[in-house]
N, C-alpha and C. Protein backbone atom coordinates (compact mmCIF):
# COMPACT_ATOMS: atom_id res chain seq x y z
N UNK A 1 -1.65 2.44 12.80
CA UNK A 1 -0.93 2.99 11.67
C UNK A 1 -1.91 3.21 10.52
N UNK A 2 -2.10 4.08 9.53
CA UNK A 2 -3.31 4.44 8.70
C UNK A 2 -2.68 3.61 7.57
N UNK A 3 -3.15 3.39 7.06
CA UNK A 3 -3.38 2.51 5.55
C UNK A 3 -3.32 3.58 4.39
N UNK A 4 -2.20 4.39 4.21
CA UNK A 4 -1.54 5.00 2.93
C UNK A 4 -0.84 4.74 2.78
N UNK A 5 -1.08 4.92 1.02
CA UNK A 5 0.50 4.40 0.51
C UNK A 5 1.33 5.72 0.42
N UNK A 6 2.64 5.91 0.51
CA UNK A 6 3.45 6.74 1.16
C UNK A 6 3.96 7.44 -0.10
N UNK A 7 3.25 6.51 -1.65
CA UNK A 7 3.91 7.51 -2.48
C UNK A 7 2.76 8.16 -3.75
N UNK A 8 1.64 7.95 -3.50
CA UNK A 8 0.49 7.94 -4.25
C UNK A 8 -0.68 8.70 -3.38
N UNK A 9 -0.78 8.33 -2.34
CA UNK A 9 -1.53 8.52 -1.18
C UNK A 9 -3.07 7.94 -1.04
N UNK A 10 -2.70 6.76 -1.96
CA UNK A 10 -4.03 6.08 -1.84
C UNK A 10 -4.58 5.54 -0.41
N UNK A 11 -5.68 5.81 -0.55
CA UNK A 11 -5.86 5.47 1.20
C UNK A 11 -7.22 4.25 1.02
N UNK A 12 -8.22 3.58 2.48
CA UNK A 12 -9.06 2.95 2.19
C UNK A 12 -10.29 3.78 1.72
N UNK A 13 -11.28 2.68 0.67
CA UNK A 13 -12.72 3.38 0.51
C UNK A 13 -13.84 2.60 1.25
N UNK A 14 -14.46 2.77 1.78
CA UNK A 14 -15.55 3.00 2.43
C UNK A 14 -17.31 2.53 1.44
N UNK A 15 -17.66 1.42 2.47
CA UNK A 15 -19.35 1.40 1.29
C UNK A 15 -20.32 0.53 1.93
N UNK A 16 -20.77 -0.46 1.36
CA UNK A 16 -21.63 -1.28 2.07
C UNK A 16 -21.78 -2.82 1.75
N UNK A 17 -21.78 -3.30 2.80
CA UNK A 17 -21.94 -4.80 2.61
C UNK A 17 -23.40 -4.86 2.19
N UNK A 18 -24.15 -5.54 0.76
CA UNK A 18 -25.54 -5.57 0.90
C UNK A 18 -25.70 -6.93 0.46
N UNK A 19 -26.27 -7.48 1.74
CA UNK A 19 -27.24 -8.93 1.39
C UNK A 19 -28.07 -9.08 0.77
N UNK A 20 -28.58 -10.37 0.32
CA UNK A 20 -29.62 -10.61 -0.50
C UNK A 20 -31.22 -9.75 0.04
N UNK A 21 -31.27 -9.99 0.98
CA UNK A 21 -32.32 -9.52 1.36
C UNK A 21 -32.54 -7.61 1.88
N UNK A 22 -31.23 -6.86 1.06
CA UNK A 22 -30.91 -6.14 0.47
C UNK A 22 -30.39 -5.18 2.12
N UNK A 23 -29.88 -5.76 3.40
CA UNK A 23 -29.81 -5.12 4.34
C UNK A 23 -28.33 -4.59 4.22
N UNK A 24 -28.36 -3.46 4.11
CA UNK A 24 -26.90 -2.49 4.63
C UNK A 24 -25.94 -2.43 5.70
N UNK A 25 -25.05 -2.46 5.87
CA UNK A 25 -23.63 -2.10 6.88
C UNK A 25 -23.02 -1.89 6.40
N UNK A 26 -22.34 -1.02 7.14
CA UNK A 26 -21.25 -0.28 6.57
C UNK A 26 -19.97 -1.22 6.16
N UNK A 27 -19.04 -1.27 5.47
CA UNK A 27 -17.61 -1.66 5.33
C UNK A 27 -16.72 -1.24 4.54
N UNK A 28 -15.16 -1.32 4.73
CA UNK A 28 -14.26 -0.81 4.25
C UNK A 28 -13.98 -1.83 3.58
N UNK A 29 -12.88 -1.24 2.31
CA UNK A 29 -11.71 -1.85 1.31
C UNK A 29 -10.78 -1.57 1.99
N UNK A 30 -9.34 -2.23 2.40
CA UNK A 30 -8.02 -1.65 2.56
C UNK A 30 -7.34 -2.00 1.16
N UNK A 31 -6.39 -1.25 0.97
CA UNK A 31 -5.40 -0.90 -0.23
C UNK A 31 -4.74 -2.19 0.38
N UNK A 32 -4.04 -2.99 -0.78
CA UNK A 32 -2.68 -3.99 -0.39
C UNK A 32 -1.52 -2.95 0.04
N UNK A 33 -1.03 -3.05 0.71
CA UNK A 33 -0.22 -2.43 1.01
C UNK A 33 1.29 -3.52 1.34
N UNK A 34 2.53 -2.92 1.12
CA UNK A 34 3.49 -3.90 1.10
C UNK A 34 4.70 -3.04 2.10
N UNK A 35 5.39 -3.60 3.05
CA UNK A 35 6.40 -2.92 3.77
C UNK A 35 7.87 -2.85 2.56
N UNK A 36 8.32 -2.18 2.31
CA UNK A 36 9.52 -2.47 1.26
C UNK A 36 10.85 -1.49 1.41
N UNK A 37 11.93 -1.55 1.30
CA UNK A 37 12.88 -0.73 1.67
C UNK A 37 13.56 -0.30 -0.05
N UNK A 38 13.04 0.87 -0.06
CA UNK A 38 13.06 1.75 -1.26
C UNK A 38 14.13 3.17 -1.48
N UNK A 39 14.84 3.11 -2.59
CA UNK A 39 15.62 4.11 -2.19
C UNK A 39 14.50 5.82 -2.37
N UNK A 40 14.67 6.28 -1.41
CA UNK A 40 14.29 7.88 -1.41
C UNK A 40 15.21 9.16 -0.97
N UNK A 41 15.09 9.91 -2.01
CA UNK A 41 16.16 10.80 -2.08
C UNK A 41 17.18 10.46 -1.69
N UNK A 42 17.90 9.41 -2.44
CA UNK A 42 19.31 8.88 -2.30
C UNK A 42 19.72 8.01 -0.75
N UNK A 43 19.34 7.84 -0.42
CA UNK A 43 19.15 7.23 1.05
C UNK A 43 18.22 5.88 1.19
N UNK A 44 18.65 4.42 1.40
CA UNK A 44 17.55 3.72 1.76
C UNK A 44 16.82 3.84 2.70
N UNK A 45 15.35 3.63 2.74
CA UNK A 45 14.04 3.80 3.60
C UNK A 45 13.27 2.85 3.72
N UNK A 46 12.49 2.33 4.91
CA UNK A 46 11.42 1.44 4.75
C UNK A 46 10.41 1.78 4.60
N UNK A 47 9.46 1.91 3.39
CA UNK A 47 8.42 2.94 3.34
C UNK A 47 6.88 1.86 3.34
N UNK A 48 5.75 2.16 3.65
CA UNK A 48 4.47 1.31 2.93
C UNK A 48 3.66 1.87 1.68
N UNK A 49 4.01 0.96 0.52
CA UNK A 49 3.50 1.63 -0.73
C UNK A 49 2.21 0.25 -1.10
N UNK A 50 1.77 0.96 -1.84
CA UNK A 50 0.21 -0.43 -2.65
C UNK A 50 1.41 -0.84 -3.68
N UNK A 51 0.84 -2.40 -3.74
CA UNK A 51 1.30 -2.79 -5.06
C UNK A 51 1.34 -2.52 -6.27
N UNK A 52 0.47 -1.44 -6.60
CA UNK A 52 -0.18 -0.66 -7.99
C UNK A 52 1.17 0.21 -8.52
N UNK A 53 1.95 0.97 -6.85
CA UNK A 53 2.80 1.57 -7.02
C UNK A 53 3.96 0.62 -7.48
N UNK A 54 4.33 -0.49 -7.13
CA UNK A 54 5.22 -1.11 -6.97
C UNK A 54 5.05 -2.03 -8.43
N UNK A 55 4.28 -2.42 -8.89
CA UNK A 55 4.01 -3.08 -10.45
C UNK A 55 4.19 -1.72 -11.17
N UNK A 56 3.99 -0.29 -11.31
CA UNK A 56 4.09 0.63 -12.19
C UNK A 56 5.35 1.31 -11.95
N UNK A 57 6.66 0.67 -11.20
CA UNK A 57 7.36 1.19 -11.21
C UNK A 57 7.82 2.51 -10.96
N UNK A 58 7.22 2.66 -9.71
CA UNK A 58 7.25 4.07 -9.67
C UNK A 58 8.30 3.81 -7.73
N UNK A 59 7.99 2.72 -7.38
CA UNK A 59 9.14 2.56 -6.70
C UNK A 59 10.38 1.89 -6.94
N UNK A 60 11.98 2.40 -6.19
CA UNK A 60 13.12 1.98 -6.70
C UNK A 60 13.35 0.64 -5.55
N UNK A 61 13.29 -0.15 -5.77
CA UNK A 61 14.02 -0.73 -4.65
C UNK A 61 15.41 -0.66 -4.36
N UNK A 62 15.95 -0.68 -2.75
CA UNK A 62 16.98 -0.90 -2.37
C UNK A 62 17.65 -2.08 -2.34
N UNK A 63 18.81 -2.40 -2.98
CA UNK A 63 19.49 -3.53 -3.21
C UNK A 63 20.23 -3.60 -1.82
N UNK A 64 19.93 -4.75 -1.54
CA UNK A 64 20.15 -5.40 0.06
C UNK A 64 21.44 -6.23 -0.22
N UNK A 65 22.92 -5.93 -0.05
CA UNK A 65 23.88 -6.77 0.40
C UNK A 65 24.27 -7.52 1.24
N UNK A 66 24.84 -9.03 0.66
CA UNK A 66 24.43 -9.86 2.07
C UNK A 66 25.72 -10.38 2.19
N UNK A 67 26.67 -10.11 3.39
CA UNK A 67 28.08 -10.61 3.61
C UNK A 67 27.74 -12.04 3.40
N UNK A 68 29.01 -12.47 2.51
CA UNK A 68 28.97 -13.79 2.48
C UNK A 68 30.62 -14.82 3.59
């Protein structure tokens, strides 16, 4: 599954691990990413957004009713 967030489209960046002794490899960042069930276009969805999205309010969450 790719590592975007579904409403920003932040994806991973890419760079280098460098040791002291200044040797290179390659490595990635992944985005936090969070599973969350969000309303979209009027309909609840389970979407994967970054937390960046989800602290700036730019996702709604779906209010989950729980028979009692």
């Amino acid at each position: 599954m790719a590592q975007v967030c579904e409403f920003c489209g932040k994806g991973p960046k890419a760079g280098n691990n460098v040791s002291h002794a200044n040797n290179k490899t390659r490595r990635r960042w992944n985005i936090n990413l969070r599973a969350v069930k969000a309303v979209v276009n009027g309909t609840h969805k389970q979407v994967r957004v970054c937390t960046a999205c989800i602290k700036a309010g730019k996702v709604v969450k779906a209010l989950v009713r729980v028979k009692a």
